[in-house]
Protein backbone atom coordinates (compact mmCIF):
# COMPACT_ATOMS: atom_id res chain seq x y z
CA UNK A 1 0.00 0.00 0.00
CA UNK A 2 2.74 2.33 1.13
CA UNK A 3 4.52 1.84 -2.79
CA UNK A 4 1.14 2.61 -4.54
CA UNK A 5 0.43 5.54 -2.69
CA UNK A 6 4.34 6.94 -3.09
CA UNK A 7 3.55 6.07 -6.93
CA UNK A 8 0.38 7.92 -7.01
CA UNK A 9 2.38 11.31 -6.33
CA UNK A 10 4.73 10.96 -8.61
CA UNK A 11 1.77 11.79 -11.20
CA UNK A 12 3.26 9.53 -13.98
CA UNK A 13 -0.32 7.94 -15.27
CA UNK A 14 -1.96 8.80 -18.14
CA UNK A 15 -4.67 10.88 -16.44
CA UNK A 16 -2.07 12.78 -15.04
CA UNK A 17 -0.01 13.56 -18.67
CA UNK A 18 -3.01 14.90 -20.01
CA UNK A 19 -3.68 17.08 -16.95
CA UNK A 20 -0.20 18.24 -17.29
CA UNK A 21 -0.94 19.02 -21.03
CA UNK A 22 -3.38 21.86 -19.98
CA UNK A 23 -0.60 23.70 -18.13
CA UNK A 24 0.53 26.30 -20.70
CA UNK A 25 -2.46 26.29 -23.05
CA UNK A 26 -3.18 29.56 -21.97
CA UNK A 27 0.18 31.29 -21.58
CA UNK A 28 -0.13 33.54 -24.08
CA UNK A 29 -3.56 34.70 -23.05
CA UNK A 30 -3.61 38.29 -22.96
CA UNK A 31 -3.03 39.78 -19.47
CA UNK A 32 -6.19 42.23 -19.78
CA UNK A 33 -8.57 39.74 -20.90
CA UNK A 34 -8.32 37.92 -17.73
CA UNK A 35 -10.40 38.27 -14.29
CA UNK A 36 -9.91 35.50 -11.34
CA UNK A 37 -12.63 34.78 -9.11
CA UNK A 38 -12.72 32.55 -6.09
CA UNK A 39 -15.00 30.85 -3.76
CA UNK A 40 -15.19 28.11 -1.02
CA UNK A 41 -17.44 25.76 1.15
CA UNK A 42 -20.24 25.53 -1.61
CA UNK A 43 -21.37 22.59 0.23
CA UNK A 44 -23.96 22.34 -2.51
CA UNK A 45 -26.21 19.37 -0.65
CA UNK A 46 -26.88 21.90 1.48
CA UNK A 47 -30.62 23.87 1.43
CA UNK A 48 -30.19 27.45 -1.13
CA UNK A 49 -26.42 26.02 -2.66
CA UNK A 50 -28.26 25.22 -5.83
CA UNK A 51 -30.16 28.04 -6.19
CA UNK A 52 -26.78 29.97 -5.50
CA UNK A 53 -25.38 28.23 -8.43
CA UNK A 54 -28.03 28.44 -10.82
CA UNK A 55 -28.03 32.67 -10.18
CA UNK A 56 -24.19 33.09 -11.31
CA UNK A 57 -24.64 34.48 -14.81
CA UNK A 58 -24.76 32.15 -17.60
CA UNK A 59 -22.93 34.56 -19.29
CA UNK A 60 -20.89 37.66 -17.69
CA UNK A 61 -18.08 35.12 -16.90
CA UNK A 62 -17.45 33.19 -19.67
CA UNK A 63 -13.81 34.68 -19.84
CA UNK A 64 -13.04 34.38 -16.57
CA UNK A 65 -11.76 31.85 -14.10
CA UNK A 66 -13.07 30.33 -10.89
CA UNK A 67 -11.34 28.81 -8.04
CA UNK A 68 -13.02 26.91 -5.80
CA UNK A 69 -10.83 25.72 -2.23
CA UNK A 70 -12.89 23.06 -1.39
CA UNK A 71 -16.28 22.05 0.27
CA UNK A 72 -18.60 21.48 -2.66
CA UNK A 73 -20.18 18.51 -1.90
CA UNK A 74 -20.28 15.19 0.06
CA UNK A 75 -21.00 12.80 -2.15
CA UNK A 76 -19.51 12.22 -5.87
CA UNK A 77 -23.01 13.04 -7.44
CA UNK A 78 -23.39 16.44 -6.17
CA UNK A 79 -19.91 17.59 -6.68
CA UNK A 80 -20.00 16.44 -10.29
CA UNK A 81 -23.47 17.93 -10.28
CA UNK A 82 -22.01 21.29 -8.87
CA UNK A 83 -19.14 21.13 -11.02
CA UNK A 84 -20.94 20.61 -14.21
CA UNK A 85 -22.97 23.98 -13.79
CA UNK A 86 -20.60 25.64 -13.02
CA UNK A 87 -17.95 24.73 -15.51
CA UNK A 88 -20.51 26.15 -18.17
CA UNK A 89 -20.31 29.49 -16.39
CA UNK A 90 -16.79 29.96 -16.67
CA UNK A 91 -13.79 29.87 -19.23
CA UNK A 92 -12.07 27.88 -16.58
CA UNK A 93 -12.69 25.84 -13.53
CA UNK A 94 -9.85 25.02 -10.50
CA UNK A 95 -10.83 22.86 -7.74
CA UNK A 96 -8.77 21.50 -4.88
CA UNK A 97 -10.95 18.99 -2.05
CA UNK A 98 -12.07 19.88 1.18
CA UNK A 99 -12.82 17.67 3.83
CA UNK A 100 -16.21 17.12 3.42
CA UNK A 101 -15.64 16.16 -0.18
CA UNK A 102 -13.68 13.71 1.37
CA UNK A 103 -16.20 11.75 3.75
CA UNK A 104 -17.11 8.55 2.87
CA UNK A 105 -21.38 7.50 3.35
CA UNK A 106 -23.02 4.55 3.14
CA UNK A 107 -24.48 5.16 -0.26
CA UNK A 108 -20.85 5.07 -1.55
CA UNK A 109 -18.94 2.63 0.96
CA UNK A 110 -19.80 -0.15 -1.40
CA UNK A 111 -17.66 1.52 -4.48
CA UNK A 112 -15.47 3.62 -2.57
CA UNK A 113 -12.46 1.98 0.03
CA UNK A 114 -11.24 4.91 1.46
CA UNK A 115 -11.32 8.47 0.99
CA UNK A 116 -7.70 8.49 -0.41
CA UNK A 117 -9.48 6.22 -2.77
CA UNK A 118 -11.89 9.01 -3.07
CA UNK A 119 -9.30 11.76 -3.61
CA UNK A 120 -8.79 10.32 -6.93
CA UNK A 121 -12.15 9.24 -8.04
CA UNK A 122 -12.95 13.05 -7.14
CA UNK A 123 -9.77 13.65 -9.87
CA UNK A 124 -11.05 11.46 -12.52
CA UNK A 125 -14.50 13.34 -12.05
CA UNK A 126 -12.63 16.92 -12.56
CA UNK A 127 -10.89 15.27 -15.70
CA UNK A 128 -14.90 13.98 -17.05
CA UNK A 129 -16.47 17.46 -16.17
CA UNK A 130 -13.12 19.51 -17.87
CA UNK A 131 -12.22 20.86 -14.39
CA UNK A 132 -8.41 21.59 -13.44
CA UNK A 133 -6.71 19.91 -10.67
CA UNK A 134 -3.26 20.69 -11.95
CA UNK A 135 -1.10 23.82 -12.12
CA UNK A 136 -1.59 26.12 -15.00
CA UNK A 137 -0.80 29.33 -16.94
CA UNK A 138 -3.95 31.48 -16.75
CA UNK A 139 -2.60 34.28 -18.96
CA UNK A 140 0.61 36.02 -20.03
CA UNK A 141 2.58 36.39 -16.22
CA UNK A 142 -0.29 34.52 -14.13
CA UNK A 143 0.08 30.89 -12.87
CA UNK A 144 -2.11 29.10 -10.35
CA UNK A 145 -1.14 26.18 -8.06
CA UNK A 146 -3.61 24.21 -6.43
CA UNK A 147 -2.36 22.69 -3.20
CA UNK A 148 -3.43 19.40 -1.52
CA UNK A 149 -3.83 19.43 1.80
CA UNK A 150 -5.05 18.29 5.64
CA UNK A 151 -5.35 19.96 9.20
CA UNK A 152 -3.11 18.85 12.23
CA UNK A 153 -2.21 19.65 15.93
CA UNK A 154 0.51 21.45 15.22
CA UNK A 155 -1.92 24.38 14.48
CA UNK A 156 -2.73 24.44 18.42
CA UNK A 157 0.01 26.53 19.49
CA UNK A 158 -0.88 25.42 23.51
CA UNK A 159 -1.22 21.65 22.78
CA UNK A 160 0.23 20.82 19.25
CA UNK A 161 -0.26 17.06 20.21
CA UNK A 162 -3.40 14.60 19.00
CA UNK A 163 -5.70 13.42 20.69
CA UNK A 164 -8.96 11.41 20.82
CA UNK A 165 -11.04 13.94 22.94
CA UNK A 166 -12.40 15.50 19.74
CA UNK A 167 -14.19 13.97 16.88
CA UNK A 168 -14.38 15.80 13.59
CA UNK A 169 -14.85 14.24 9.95
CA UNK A 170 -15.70 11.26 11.40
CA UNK A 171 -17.26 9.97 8.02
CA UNK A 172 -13.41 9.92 6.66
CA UNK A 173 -12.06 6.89 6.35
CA UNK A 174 -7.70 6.67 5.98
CA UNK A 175 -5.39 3.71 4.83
CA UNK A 176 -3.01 5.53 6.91
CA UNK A 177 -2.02 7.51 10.35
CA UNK A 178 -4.43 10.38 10.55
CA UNK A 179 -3.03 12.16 12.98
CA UNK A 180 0.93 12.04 11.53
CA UNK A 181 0.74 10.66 8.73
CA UNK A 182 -2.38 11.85 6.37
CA UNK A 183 -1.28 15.71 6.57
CA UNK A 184 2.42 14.81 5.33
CA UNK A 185 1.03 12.18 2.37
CA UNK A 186 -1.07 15.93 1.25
CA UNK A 187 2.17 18.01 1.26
CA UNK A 188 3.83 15.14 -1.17
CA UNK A 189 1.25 14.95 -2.90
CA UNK A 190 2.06 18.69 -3.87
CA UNK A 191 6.04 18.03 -4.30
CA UNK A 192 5.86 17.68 -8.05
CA UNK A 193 3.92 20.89 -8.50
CA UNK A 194 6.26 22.93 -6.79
CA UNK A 195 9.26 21.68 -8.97
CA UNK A 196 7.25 22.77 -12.16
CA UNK A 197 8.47 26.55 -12.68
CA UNK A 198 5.51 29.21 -13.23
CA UNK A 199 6.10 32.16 -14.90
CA UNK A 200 5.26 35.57 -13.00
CA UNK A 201 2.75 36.38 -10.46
CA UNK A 202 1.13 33.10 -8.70
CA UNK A 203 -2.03 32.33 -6.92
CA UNK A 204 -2.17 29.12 -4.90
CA UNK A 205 -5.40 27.80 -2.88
CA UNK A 206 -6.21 25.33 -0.54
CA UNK A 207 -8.90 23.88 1.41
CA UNK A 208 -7.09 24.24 4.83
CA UNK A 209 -5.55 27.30 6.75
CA UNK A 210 -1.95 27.46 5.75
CA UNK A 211 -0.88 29.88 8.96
CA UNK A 212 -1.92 31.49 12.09
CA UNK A 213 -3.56 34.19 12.43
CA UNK A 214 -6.03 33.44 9.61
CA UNK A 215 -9.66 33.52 11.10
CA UNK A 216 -11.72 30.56 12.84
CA UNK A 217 -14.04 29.98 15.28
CA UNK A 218 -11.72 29.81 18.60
CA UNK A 219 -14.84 28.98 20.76
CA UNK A 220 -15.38 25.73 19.48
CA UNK A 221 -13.81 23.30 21.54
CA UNK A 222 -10.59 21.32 19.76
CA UNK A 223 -11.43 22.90 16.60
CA UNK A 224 -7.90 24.43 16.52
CA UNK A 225 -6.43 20.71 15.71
CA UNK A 226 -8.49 20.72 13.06
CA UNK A 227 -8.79 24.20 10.88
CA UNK A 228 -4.89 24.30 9.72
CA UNK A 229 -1.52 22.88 8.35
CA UNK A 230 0.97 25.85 9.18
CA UNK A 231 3.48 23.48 7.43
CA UNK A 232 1.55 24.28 4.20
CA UNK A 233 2.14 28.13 3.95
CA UNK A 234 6.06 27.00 3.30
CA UNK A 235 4.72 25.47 0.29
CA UNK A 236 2.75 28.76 -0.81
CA UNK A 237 5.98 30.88 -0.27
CA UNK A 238 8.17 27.79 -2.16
CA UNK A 239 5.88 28.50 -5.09
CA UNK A 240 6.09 32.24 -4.66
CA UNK A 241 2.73 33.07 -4.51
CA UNK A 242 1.60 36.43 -4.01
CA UNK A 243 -2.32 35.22 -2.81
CA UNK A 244 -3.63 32.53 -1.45
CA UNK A 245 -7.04 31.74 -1.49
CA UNK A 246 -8.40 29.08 1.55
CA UNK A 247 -11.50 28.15 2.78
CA UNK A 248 -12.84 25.29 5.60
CA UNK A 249 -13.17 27.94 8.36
CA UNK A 250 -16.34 29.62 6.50
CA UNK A 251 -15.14 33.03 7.99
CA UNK A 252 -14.47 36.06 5.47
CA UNK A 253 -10.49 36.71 5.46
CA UNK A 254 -8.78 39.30 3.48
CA UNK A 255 -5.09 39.74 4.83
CA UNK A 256 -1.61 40.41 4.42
CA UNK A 257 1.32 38.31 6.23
CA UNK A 258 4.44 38.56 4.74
CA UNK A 259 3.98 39.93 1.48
CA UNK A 260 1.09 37.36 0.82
CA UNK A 261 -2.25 38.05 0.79
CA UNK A 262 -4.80 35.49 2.24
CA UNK A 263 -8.13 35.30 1.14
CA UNK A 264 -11.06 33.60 2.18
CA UNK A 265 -14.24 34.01 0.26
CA UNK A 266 -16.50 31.42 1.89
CA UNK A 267 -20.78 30.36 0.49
CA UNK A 268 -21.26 28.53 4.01
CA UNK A 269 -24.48 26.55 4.62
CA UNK A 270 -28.25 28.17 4.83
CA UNK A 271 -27.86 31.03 7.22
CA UNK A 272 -24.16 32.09 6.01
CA UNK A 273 -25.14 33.46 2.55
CA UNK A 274 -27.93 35.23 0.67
CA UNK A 275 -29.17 34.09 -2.65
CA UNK A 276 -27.06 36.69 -4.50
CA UNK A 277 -24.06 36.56 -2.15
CA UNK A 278 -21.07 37.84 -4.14
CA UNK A 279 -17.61 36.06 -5.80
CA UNK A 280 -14.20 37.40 -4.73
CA UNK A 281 -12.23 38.86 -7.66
CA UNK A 282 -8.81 38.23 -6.60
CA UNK A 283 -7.20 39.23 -10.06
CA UNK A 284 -8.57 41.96 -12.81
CA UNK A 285 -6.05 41.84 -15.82
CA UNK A 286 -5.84 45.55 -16.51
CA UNK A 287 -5.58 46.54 -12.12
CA UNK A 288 -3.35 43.18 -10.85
CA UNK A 289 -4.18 41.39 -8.03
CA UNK A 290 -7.32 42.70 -6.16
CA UNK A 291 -9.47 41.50 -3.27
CA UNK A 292 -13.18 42.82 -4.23
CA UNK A 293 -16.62 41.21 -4.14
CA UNK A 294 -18.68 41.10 -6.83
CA UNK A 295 -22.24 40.15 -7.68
CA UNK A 296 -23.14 37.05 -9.20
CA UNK A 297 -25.71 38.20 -11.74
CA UNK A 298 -26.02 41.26 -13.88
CA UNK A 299 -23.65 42.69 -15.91
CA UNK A 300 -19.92 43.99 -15.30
């Protein structure tokens, strides 16, 4: 088990060639022509997601790109379901998983081993629905890295140590250590991306909280072993990004911390969101990178 999952980072299948193939088909893209939009925690099983979706233009973003960091669904169905609409909204679609994309129900425990097993049936879906997984070129000086990744202790600053007390994504299911091992088999998993050079300013994302001080909700107890990697934000620096957009914590974020900017732009479940709530623009072609929220529907 340990050889096929060290083999299934070093991205060498077919699948992953043909991702790889996408990487620079838009490097010559003119700069002005290109917006960047981002959003997080869709969870799109969820009561008013759909209706959400179905609001976003059908049109005003054809040119443009969406990121999403995770959190749009818990079962394969809805997240290709999600994905599919809006793929057809936008030029381009980038998607890294979030944890509850991740859990593992009944209604799939028959098909599905694991959720590393999971992990890359949610891959071959992005490859079906024409969804990027990989890093790419989004125009002339713009790259974007998507980054694997899973919470651990070490974000608990008073008690960086697991523990049993707490019990969160319980409908996970691991072929490994959770606790030391799963976060580390994420970071590899992004090793081969960050050896790929990319060509001017970069935008990574994640599901997770790469670094203190991002926002969370402190009051809940334990959650703090279970928001954030800080081990991660080396890997944003290593790929020199200049934003990075993160969601899981469903808390709006728009930061600086050492020259990067940090930017959480999260849908939520019913409660957290009207029906028009806005996309982050986190690049505008003829201004750089921004950090503005724009509506969904309309024009502009």
């Amino acid at each position: 088990l340990a050889s096929c999952l060290a083999l299934a980072g070093c991205w060498s299948s077919v699948a992953s060639r043909l991702r790889d193939a996408r990487r620079l088909r838009d490097a010559c893209r003119p700069r002005a022509s290109t917006r960047v939009f981002a959003i997080s925690d869709i969870h799109f099983d969820h009561p008013l997601a759909g209706d959400w979706v179905d609001r976003i233009s059908d049109t005003k973003f054809q040119e443009d790109v969406l990121i999403i960091a995770g959190d749009v669904a818990e079962s394969l169905n809805k997240v290709r379901m999600c994905l599919r609409h809006l793929r057809a909204k936008f030029r381009r679609v980038f998607y890294t998983p979030g944890n509850h994309d991740l859990w593992v129900h009944t209604a799939e425990d028959k098909t599905i081993a694991d959720s590393i097993h999971k992990l890359f049936h949610l891959l071959s879906l992005c490859d079906d629905e024409d969804v990027d997984v990989f890093p790419a070129a989004l125009c002339e000086g713009l790259s974007i890295v998507p980054l694997f990744s899973w919470y651990n202790s070490d974000f608990d600053r008073n008690d960086p140590f697991p523990t049993e007390q707490y019990s969160f994504d319980k409908y996970c299911k691991w072929p490994m250590d959770r606790h030391n091992e799963l976060w580390r088999y994420m970071l590899y998993l992004n090793k081969r991306f960050l050896e790929v050079p990319h060509e001017g300013s970069v935008i990574t994302f994640s599901h997770f909280l790469p670094r203190h001080g991002l926002p969370f909700w402190g009051h809940v107890a334990g959650l703090v072993k279970a928001v954030g990697c800080p081990q991660l934000d080396e890997q944003v620096r290593q790929a020199g990004s200049s934003c990075h957009i993160f969601g899981h914590s469903h808390l709006q974020c728009n930061e600086v911390f050492d020259s990067v900017r940090y930017i959480q732009n999260p849908l939520g479940y019913k409660g957290e969101h009207g029906s028009d709530e806005p996309l982050m623009c986190v690049f505008d072609g003829n201004r750089g990178m921004v950090a503005e929220r724009r509506p969904v529907s309309g024009r502009g």
